[in-house]
N, C-alpha and C. Protein backbone atom coordinates (compact mmCIF):
# COMPACT_ATOMS: atom_id res chain seq x y z
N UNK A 1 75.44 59.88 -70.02
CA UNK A 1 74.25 59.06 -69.96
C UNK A 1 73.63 59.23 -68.57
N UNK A 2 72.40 59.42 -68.34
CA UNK A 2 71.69 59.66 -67.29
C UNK A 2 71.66 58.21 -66.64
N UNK A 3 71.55 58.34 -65.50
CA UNK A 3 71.48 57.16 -64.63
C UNK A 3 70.80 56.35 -64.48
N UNK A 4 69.52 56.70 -64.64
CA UNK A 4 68.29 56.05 -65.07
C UNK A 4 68.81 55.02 -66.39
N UNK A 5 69.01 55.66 -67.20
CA UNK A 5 69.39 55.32 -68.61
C UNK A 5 70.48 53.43 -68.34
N UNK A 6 71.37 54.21 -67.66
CA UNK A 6 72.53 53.12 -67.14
C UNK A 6 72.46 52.12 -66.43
N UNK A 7 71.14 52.32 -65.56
CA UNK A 7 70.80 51.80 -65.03
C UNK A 7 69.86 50.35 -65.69
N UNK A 8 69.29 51.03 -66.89
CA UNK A 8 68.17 50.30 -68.05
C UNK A 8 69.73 49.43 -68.65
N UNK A 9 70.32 50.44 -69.07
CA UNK A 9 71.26 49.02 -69.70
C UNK A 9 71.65 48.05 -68.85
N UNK A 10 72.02 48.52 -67.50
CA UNK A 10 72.49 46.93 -66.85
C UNK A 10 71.37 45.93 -67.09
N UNK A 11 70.66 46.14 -66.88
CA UNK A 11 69.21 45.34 -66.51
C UNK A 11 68.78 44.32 -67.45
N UNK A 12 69.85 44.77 -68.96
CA UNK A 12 69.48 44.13 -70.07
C UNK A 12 70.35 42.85 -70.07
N UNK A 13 69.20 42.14 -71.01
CA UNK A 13 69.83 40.51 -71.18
C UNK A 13 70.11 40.04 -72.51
N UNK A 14 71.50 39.59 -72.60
CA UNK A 14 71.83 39.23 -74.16
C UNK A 14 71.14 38.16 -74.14
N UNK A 15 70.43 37.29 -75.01
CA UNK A 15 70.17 36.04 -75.59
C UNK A 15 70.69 35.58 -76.79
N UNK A 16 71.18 34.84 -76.78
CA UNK A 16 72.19 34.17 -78.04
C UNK A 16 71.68 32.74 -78.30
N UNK A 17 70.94 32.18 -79.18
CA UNK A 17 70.01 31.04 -79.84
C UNK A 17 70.99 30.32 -80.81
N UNK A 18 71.07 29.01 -80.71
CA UNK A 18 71.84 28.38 -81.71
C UNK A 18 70.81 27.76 -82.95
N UNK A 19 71.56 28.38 -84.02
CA UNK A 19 70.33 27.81 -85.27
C UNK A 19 69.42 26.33 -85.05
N UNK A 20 69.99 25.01 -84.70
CA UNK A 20 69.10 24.25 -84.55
C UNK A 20 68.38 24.04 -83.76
N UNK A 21 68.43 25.24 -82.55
CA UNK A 21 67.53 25.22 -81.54
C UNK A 21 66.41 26.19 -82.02
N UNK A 22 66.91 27.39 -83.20
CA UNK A 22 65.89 28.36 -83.28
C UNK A 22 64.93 27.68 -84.74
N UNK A 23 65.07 26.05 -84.93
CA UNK A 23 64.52 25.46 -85.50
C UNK A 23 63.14 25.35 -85.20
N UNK A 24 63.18 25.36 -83.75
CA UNK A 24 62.23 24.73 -83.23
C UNK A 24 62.01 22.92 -83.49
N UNK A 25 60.90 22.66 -82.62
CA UNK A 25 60.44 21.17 -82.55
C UNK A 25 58.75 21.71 -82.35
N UNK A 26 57.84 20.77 -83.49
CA UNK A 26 56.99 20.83 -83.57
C UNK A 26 56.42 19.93 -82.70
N UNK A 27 55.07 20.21 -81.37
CA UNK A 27 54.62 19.43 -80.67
C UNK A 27 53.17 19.29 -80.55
N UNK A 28 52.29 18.13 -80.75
CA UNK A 28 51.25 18.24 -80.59
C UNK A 28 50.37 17.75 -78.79
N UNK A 29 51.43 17.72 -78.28
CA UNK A 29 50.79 17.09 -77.44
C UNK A 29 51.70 17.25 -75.75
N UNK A 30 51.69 17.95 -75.11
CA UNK A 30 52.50 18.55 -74.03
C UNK A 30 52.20 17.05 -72.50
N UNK A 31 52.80 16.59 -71.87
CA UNK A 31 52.70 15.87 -71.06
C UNK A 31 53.34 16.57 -69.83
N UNK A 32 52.71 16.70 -68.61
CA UNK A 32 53.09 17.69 -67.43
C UNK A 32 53.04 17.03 -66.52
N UNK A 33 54.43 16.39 -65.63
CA UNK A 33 54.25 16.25 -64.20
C UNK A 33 55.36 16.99 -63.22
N UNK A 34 55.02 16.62 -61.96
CA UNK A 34 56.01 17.39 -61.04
C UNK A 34 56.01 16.84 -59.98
N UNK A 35 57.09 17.15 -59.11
CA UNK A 35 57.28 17.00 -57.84
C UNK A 35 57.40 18.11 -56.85
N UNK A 36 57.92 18.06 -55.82
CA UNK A 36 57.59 18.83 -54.91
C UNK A 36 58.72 19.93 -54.84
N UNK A 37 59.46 20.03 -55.99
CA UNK A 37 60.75 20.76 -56.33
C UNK A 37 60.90 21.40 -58.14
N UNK A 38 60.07 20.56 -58.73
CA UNK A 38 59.98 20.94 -60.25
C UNK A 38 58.97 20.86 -61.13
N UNK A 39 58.40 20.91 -61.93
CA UNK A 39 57.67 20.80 -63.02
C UNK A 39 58.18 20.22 -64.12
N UNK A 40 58.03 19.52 -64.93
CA UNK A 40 58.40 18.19 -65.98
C UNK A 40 57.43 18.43 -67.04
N UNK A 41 58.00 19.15 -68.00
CA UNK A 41 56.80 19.51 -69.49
C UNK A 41 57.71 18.52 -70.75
N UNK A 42 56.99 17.65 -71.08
CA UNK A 42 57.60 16.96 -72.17
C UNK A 42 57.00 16.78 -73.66
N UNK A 43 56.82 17.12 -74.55
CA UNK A 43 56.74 17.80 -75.28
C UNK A 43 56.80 16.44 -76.65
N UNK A 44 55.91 15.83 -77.11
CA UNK A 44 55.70 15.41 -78.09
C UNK A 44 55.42 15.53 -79.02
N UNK A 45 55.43 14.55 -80.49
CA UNK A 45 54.81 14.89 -81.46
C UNK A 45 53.99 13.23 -82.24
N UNK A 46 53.13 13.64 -82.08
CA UNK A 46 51.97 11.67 -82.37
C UNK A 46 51.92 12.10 -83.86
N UNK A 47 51.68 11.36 -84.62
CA UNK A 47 51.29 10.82 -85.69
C UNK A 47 50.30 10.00 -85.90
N UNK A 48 49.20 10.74 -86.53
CA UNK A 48 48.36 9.93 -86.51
C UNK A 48 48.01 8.74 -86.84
N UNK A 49 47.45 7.87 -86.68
CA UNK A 49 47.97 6.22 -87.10
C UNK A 49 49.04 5.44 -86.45
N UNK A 50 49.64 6.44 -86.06
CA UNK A 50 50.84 5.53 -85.33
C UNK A 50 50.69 4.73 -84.51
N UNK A 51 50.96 3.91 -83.44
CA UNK A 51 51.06 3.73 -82.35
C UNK A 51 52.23 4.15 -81.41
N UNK A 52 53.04 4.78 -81.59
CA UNK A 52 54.28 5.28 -81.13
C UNK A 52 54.67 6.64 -81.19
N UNK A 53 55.00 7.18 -80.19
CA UNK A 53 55.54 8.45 -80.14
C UNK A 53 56.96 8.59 -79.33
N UNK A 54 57.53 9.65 -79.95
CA UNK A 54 58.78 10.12 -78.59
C UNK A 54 58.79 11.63 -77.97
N UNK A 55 59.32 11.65 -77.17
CA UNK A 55 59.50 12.68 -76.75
C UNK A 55 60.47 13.22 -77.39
N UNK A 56 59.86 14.40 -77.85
CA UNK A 56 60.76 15.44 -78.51
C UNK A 56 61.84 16.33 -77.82
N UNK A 57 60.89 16.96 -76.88
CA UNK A 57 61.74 18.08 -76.63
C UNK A 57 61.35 17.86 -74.78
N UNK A 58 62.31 18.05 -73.89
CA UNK A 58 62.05 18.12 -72.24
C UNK A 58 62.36 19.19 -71.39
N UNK A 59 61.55 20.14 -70.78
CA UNK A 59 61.81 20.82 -69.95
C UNK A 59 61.35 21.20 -68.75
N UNK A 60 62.68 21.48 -67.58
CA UNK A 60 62.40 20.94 -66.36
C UNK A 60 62.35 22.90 -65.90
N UNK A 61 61.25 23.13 -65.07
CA UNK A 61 61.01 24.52 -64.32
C UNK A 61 61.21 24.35 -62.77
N UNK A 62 61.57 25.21 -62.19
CA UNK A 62 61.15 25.43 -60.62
C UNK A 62 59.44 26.04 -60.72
N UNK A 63 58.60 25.59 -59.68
CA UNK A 63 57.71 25.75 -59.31
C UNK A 63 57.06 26.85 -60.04
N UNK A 64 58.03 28.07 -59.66
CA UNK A 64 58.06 29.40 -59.61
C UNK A 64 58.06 29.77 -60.99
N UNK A 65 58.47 29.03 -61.51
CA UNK A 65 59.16 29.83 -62.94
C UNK A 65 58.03 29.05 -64.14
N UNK A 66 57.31 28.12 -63.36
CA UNK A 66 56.13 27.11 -64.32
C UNK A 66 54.94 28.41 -63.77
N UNK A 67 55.09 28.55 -62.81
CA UNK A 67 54.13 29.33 -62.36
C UNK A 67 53.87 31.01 -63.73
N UNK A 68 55.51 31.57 -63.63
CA UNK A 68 55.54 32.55 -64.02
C UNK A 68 55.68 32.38 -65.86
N UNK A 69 55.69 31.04 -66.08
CA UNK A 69 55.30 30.54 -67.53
C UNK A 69 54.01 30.61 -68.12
N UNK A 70 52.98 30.05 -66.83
CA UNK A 70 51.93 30.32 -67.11
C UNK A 70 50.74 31.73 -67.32
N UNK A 71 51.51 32.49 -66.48
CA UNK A 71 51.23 33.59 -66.67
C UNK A 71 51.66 34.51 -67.92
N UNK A 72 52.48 34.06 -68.25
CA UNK A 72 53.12 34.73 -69.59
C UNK A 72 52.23 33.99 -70.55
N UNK A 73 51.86 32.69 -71.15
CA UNK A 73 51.39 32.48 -71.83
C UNK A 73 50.10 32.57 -72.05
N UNK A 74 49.32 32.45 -70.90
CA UNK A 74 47.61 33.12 -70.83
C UNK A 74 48.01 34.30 -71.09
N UNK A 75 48.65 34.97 -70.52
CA UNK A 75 49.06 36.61 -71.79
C UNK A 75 48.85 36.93 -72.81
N UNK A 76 50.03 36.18 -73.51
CA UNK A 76 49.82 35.79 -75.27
C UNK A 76 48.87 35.37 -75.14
N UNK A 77 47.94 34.19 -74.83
CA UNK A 77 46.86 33.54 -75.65
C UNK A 77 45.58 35.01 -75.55
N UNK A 78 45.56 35.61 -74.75
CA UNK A 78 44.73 36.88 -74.75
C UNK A 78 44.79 37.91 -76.01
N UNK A 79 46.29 37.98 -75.93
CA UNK A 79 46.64 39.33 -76.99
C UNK A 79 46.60 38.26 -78.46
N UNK A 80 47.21 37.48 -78.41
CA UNK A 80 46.87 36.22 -79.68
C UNK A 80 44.64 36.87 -80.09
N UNK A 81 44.32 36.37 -79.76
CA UNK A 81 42.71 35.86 -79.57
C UNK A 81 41.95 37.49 -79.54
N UNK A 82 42.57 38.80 -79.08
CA UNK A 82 42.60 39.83 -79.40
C UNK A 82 42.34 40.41 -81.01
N UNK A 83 43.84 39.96 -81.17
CA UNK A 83 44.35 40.01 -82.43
C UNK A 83 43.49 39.30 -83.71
N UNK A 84 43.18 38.02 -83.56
CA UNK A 84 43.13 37.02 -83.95
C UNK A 84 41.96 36.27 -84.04
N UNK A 85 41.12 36.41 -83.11
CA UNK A 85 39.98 35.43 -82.45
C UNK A 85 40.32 34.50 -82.12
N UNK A 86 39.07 34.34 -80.91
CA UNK A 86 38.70 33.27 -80.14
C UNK A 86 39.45 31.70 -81.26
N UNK A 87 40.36 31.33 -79.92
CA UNK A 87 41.10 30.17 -80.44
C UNK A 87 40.20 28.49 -79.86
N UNK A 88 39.55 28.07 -80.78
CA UNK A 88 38.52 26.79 -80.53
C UNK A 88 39.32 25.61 -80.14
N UNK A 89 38.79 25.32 -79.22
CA UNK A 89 39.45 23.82 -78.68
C UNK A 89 38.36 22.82 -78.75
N UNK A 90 38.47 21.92 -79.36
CA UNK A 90 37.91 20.26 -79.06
C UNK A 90 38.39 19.65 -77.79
N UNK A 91 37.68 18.77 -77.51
CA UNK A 91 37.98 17.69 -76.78
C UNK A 91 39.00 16.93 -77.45
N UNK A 92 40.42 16.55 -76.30
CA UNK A 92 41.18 15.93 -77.36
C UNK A 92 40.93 14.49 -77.21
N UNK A 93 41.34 13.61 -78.32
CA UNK A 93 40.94 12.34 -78.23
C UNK A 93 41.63 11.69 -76.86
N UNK A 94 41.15 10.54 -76.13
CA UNK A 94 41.78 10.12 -75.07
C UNK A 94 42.98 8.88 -76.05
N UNK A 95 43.92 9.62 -75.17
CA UNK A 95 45.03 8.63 -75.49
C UNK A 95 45.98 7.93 -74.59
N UNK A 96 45.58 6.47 -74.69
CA UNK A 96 46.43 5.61 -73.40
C UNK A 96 47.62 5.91 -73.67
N UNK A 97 48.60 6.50 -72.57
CA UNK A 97 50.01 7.12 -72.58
C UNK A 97 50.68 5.30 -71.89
N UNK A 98 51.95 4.95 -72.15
CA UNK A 98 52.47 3.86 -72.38
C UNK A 98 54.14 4.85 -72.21
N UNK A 99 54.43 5.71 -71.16
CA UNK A 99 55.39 6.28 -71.23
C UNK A 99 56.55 5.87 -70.20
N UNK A 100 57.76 5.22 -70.95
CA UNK A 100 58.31 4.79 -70.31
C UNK A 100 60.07 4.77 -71.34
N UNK A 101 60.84 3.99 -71.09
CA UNK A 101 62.23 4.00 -71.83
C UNK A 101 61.75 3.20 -73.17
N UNK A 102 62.70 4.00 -74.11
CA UNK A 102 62.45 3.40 -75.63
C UNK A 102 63.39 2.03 -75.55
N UNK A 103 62.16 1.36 -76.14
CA UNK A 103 63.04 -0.60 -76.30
C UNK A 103 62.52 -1.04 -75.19
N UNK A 104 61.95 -0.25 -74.15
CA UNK A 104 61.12 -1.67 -73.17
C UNK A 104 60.15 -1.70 -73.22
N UNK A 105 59.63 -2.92 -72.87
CA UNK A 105 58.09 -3.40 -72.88
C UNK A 105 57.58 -3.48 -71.73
């Protein structure tokens, strides 16, 4: 095997997905804060009519890596919209967020 070659295999990364994670969680509604060390994407799903939501799904980035998220996904949304067309956004409705521990008032 050429070195080059050997070199390509180290480089490679196994990923191994557990079925109820490769379920996914359906989210309509992404909530983003941070501090001066992380990024905080929390990941809901509203129902309409409801008054209540939870957080589904939570994930915490370094700066760097929200940074290099974003760049990956304006990616896709390019080659998506390429592919695909221009993806239309509305204004989303304003919604008073009330986010805090489930069971307190």
């Amino acid at each position: 095997m050429s070195e080059k070659k050997e070199k390509q295999k180290q480089k490679q990364l196994n990923i191994a997905i557990d079925e109820n994670i490769a379920d996914g969680v359906y989210s309509n509604l992404a909530i983003i804060n941070h501090s001066t060390s992380e990024f905080i994407v929390d990941f809901v799903n509203i129902m309409p009519g409801s008054p209540k939501a939870k957080v589904k799904s939570r994930v915490i980035l370094t700066p760097e890596h929200a940074k290099r998220f974003k760049i990956a996904l304006n990616d896709n949304i390019q080659r998506y919209e390429k592919s695909n067309g221009i993806i239309e956004t509305n204004e989303p409705p304003k919604i008073p967020l009330n986010f805090g521990l489930a069971g307190k008032a």
